[in-house]
PDB file of N, CA and C in Angstrom:
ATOM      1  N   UNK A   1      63.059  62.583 -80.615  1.00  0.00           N
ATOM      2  CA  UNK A   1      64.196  62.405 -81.488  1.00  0.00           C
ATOM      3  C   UNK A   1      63.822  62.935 -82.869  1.00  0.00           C
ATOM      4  N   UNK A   2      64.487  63.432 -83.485  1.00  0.00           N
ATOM      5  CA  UNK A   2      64.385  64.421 -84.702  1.00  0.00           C
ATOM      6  C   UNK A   2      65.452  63.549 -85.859  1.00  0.00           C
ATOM      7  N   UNK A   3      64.996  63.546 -86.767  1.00  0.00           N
ATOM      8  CA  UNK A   3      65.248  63.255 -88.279  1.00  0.00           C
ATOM      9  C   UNK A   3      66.686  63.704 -88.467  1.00  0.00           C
ATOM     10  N   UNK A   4      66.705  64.862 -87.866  1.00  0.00           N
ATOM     11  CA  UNK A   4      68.528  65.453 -87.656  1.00  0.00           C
ATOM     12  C   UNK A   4      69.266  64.251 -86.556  1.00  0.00           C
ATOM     13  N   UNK A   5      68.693  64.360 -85.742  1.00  0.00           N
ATOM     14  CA  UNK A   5      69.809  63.138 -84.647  1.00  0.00           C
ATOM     15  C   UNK A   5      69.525  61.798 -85.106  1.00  0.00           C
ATOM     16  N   UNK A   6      68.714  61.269 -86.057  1.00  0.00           N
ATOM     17  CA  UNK A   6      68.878  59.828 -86.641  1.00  0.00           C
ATOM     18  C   UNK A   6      69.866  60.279 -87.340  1.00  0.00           C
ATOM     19  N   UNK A   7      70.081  61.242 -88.780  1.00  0.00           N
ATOM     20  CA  UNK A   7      71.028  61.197 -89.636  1.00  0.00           C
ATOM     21  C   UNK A   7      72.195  61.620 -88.730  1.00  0.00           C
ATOM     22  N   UNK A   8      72.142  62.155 -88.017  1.00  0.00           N
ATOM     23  CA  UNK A   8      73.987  62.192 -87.400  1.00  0.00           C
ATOM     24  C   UNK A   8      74.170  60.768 -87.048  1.00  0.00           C
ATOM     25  N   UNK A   9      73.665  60.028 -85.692  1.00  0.00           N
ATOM     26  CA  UNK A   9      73.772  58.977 -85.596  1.00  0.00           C
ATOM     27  C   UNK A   9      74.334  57.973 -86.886  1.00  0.00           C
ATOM     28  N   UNK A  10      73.021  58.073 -87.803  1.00  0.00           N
ATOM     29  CA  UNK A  10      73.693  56.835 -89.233  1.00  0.00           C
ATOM     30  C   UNK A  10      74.520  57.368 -89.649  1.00  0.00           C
ATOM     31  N   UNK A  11      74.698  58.623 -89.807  1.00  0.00           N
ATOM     32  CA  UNK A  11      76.121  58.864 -90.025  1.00  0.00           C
ATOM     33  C   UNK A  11      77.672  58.239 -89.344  1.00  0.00           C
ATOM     34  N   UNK A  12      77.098  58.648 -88.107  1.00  0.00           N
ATOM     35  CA  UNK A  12      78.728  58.452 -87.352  1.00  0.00           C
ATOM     36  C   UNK A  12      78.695  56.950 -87.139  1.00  0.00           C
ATOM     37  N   UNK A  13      77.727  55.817 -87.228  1.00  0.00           N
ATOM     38  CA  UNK A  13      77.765  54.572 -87.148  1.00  0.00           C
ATOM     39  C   UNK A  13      78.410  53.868 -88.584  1.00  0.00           C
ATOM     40  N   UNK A  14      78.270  54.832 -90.073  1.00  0.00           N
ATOM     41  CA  UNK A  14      78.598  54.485 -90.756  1.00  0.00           C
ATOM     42  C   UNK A  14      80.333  54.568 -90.839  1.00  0.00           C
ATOM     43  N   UNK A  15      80.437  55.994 -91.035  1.00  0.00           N
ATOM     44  CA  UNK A  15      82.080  56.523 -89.841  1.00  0.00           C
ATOM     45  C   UNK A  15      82.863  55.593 -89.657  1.00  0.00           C
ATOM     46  N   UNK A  16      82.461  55.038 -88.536  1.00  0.00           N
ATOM     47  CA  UNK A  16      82.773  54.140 -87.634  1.00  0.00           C
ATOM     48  C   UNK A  16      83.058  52.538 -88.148  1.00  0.00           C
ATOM     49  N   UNK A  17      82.071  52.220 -89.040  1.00  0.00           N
ATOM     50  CA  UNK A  17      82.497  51.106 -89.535  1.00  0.00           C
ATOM     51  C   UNK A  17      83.255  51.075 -90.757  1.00  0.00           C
ATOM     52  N   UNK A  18      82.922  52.042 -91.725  1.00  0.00           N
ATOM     53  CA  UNK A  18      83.980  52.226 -92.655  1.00  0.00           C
ATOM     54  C   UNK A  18      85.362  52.549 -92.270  1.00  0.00           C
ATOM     55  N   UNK A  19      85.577  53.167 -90.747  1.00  0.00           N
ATOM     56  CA  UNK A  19      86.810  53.317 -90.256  1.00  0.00           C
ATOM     57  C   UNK A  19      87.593  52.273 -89.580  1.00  0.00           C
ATOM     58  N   UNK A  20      86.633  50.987 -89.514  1.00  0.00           N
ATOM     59  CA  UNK A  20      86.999  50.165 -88.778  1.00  0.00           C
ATOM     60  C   UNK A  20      87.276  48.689 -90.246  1.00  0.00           C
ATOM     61  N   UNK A  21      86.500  48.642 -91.271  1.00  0.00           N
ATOM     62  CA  UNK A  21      86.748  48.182 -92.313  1.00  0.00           C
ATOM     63  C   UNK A  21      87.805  48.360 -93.243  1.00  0.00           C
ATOM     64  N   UNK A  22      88.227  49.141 -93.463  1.00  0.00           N
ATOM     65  CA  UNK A  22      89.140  49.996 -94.412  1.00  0.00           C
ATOM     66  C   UNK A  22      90.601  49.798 -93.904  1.00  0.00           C
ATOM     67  N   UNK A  23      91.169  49.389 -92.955  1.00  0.00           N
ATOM     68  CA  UNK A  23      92.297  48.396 -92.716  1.00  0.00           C
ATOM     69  C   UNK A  23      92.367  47.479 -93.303  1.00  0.00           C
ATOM     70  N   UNK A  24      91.599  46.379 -93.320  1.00  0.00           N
ATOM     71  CA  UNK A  24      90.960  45.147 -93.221  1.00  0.00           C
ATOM     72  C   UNK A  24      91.076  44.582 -94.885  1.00  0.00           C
ATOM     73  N   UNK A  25      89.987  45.932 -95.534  1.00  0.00           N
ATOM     74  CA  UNK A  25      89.893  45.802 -96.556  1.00  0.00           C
ATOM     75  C   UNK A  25      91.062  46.682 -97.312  1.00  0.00           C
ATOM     76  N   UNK A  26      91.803  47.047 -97.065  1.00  0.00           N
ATOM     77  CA  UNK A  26      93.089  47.649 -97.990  1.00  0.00           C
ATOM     78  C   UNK A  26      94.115  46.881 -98.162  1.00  0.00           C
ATOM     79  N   UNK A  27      94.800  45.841 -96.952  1.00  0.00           N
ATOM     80  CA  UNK A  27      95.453  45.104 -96.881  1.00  0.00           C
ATOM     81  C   UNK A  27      94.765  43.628 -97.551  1.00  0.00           C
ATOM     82  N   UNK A  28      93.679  43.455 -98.045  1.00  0.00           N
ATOM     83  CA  UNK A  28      93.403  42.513 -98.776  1.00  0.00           C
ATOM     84  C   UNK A  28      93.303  42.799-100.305  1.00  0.00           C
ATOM     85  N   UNK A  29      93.127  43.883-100.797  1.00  0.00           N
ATOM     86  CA  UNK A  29      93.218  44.847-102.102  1.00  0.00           C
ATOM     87  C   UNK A  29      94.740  44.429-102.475  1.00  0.00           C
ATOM     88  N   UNK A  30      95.116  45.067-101.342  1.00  0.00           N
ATOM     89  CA  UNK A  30      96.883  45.060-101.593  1.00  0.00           C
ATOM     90  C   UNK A  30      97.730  43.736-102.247  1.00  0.00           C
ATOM     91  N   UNK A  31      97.483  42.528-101.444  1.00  0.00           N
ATOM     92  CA  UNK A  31      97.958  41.233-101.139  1.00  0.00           C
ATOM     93  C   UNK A  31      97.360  40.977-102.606  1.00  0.00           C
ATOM     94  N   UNK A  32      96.214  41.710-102.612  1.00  0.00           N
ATOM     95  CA  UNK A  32      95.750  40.743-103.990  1.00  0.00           C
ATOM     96  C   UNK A  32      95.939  41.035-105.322  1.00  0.00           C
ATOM     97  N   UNK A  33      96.121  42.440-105.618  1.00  0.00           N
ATOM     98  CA  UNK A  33      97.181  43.096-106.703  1.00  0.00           C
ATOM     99  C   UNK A  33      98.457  42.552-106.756  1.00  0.00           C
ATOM    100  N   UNK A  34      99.280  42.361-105.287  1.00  0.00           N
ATOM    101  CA  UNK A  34     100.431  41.927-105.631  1.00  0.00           C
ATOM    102  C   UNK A  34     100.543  40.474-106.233  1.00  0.00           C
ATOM    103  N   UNK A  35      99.807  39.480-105.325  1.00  0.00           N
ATOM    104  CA  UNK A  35      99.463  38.460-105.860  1.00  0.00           C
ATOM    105  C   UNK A  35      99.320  38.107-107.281  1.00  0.00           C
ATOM    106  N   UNK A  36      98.332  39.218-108.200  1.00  0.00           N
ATOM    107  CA  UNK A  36      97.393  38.744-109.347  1.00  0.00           C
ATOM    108  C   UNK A  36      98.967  39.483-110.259  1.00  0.00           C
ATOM    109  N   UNK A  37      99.760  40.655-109.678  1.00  0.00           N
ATOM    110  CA  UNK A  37     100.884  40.882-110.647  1.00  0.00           C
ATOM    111  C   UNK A  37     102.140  39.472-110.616  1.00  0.00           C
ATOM    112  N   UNK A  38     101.771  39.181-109.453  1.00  0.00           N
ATOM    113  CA  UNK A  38     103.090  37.668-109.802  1.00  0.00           C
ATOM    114  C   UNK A  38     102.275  36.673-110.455  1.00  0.00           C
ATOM    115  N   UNK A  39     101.431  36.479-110.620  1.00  0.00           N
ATOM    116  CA  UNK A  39     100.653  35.494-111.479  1.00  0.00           C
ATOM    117  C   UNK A  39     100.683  35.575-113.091  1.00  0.00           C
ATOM    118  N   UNK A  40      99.947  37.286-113.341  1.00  0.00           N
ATOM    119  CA  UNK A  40     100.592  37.472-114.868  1.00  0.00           C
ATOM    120  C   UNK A  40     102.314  37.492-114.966  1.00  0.00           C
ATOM    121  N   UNK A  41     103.054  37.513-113.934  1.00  0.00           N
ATOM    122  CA  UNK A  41     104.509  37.646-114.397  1.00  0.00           C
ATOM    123  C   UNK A  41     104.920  35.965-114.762  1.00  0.00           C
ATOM    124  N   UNK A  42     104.431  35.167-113.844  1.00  0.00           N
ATOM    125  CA  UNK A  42     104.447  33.880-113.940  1.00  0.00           C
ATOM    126  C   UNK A  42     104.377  32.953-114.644  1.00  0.00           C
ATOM    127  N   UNK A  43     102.658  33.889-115.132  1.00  0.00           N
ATOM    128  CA  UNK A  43     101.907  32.988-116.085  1.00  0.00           C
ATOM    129  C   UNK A  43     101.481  31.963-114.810  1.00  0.00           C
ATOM    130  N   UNK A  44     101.204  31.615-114.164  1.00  0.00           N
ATOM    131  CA  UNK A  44     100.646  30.680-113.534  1.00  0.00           C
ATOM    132  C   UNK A  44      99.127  31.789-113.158  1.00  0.00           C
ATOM    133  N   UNK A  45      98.014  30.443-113.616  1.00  0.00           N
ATOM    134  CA  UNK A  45      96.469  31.218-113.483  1.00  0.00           C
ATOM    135  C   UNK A  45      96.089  30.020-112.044  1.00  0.00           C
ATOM    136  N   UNK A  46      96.558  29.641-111.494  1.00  0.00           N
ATOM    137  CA  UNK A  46      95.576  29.016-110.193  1.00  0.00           C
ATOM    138  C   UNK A  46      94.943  29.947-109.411  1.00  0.00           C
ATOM    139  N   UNK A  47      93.943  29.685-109.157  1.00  0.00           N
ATOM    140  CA  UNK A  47      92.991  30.427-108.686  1.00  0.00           C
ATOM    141  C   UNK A  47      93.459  30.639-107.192  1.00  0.00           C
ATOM    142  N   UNK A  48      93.551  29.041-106.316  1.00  0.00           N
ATOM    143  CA  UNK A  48      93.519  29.334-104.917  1.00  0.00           C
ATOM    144  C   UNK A  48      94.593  29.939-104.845  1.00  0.00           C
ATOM    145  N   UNK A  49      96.038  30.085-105.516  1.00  0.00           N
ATOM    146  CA  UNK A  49      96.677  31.004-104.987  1.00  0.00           C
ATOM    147  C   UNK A  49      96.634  32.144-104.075  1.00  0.00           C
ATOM    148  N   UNK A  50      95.420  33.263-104.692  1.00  0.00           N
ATOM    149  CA  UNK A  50      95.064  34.256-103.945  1.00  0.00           C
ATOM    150  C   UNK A  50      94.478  34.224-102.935  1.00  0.00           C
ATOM    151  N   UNK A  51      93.645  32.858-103.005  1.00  0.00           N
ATOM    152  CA  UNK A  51      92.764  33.308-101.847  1.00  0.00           C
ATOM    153  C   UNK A  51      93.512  33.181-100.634  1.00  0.00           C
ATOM    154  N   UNK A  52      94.657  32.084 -99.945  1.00  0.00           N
ATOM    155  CA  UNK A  52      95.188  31.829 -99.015  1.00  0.00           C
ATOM    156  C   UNK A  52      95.899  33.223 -98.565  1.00  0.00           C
ATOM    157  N   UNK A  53      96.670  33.451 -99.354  1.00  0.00           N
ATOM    158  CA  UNK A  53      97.749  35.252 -98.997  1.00  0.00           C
ATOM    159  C   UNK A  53      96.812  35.800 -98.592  1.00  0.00           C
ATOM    160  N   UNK A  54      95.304  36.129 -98.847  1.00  0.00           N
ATOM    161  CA  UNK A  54      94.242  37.037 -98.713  1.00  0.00           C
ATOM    162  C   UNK A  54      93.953  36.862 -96.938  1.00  0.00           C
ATOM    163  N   UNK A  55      93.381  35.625 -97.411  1.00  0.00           N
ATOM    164  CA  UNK A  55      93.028  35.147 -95.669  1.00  0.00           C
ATOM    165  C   UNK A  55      94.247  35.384 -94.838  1.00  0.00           C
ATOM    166  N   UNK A  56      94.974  35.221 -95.097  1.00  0.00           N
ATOM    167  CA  UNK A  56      96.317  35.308 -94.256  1.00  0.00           C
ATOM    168  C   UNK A  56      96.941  36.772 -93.416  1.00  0.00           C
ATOM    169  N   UNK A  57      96.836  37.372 -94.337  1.00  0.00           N
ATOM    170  CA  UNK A  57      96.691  38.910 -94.541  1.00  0.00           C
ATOM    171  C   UNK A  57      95.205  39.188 -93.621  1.00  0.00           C
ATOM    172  N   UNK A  58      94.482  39.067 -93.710  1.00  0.00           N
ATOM    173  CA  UNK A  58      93.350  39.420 -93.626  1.00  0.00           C
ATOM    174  C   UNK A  58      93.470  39.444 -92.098  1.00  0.00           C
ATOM    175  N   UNK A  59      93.356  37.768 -91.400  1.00  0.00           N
ATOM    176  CA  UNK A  59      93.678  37.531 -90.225  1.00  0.00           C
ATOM    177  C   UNK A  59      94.942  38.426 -89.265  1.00  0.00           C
ATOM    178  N   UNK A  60      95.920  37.965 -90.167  1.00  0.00           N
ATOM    179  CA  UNK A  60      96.830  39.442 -89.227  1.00  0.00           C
ATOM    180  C   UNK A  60      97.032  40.670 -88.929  1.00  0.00           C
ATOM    181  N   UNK A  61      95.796  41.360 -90.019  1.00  0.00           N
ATOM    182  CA  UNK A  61      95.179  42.628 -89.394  1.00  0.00           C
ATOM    183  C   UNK A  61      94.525  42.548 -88.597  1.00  0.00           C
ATOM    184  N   UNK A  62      93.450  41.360 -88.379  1.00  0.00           N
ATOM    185  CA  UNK A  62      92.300  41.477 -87.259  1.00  0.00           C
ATOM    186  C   UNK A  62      93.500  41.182 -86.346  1.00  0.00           C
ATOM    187  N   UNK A  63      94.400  40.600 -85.809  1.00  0.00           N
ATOM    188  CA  UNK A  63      94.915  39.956 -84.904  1.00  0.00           C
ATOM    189  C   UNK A  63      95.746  41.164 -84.056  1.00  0.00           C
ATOM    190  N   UNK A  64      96.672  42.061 -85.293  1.00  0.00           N
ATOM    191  CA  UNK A  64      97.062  43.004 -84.625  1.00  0.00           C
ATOM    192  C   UNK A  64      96.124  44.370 -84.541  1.00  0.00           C
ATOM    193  N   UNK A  65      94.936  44.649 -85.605  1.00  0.00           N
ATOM    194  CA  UNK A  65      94.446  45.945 -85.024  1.00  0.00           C
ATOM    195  C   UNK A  65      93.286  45.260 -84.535  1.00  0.00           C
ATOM    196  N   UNK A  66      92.733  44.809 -84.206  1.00  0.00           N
ATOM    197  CA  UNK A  66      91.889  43.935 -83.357  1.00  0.00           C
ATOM    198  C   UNK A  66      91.396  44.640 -82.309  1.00  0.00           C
ATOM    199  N   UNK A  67      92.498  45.191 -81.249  1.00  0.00           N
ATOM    200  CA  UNK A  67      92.176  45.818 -79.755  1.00  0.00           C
ATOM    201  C   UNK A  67      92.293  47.112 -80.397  1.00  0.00           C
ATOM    202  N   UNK A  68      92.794  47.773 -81.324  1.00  0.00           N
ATOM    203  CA  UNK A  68      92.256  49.096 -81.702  1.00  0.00           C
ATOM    204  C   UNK A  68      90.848  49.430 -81.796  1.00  0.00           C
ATOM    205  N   UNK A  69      90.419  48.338 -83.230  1.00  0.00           N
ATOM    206  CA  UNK A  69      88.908  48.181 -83.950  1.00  0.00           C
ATOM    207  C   UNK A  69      87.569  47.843 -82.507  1.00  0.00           C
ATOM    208  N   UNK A  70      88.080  46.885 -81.436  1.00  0.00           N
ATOM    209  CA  UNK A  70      87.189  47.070 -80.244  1.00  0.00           C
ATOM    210  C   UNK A  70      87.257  47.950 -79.481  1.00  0.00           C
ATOM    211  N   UNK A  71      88.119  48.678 -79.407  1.00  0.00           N
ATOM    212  CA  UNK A  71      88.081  49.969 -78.587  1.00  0.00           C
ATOM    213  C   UNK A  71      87.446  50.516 -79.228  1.00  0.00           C
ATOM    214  N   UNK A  72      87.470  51.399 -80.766  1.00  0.00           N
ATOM    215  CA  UNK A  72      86.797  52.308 -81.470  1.00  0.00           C
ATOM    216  C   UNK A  72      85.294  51.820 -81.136  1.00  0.00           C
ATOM    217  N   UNK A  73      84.490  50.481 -81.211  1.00  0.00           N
ATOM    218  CA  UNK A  73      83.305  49.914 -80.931  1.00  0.00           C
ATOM    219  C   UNK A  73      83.127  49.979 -79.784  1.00  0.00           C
ATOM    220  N   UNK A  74      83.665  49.586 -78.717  1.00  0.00           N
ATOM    221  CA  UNK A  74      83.336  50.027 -77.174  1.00  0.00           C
ATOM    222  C   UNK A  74      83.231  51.632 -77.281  1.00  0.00           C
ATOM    223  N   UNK A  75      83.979  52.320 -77.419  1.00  0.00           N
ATOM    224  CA  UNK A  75      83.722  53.794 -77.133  1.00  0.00           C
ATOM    225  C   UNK A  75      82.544  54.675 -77.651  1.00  0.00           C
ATOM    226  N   UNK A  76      82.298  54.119 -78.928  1.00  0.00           N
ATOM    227  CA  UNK A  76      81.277  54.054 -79.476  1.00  0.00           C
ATOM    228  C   UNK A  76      79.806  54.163 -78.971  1.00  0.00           C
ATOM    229  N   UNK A  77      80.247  52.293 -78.391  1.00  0.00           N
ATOM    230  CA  UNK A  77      78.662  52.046 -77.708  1.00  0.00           C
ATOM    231  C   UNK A  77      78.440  52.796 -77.039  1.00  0.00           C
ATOM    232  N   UNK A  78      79.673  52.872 -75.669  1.00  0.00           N
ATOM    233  CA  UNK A  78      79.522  53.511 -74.448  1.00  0.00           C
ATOM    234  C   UNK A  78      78.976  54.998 -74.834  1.00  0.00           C
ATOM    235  N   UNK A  79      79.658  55.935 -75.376  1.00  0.00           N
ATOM    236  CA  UNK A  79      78.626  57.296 -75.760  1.00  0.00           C
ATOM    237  C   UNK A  79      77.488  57.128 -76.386  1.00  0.00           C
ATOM    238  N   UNK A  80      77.200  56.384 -77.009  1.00  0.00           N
ATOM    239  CA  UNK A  80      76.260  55.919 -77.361  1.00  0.00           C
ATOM    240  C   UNK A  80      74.515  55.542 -76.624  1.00  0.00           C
ATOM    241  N   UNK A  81      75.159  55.041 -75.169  1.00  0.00           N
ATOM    242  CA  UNK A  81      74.397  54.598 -74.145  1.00  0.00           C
ATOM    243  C   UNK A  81      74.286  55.850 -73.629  1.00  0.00           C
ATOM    244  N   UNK A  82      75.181  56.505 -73.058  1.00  0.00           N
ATOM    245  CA  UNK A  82      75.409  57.408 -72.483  1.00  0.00           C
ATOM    246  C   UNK A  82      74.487  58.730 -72.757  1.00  0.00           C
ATOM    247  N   UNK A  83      73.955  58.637 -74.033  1.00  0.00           N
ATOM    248  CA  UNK A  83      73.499  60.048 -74.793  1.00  0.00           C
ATOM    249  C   UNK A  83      71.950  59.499 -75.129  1.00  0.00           C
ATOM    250  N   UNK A  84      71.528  58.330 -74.388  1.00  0.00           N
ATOM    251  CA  UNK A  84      69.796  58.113 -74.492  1.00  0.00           C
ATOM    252  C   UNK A  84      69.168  58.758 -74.109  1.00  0.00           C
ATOM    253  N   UNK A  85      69.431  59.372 -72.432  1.00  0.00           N
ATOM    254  CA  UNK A  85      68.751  60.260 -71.930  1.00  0.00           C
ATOM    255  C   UNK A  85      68.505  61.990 -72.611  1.00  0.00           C
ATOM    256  N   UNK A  86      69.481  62.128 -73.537  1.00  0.00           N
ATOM    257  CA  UNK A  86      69.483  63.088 -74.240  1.00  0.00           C
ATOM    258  C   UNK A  86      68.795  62.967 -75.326  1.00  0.00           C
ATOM    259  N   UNK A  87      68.936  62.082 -76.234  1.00  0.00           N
ATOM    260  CA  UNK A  87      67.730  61.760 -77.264  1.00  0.00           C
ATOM    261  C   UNK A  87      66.756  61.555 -77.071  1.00  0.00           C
ATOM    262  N   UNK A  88      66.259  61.004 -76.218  1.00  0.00           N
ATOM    263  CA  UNK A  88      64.635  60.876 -76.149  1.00  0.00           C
ATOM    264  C   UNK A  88      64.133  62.141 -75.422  1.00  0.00           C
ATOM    265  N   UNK A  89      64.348  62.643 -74.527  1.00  0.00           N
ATOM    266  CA  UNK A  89      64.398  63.890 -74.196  1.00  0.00           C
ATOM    267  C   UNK A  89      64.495  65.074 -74.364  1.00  0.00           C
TER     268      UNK A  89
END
């Protein structure tokens, strides 16, 4: 195995999770701008406000892209496994 097929590998593992994060984490960005703009409109500073919309949000991305984000990880592994005999070799 060569220094070139580790960096592709950490590469496409990184890929992969930033592609699988970046739902997750946009829709909690989102919720929470909107959130923190009704708060200064409000004037109300409570803190837990945000965090609940966040979690909330948060959860119903995993819930609906969920079987996307494990497929992208199964397919993953599976070539993954699949391509040992080629790397060490």
């Amino acid at each position: 195995m060569t220094t070139d097929t580790v960096i592709q590998l950490t590469m496409t593992a990184i890929e992969l999770g930033m592609k699988i994060a970046l739902p997750i984490l946009l829709v909690g960005l989102a919720v929470g701008l909107i959130i923190s703009v009704f708060q200064a409109i409000t004037q109300i500073q409570e803190q837990t406000l945000t965090f609940i919309p966040k979690i909330v949000a948060t959860v119903a991305v995993m819930v609906i892209g969920g079987p996307w984000m494990l497929d992208q990880l199964l397919q993953y592994t599976a070539e993954l496994w699949l391509s040992i005999p080629e790397l060490i070799g």
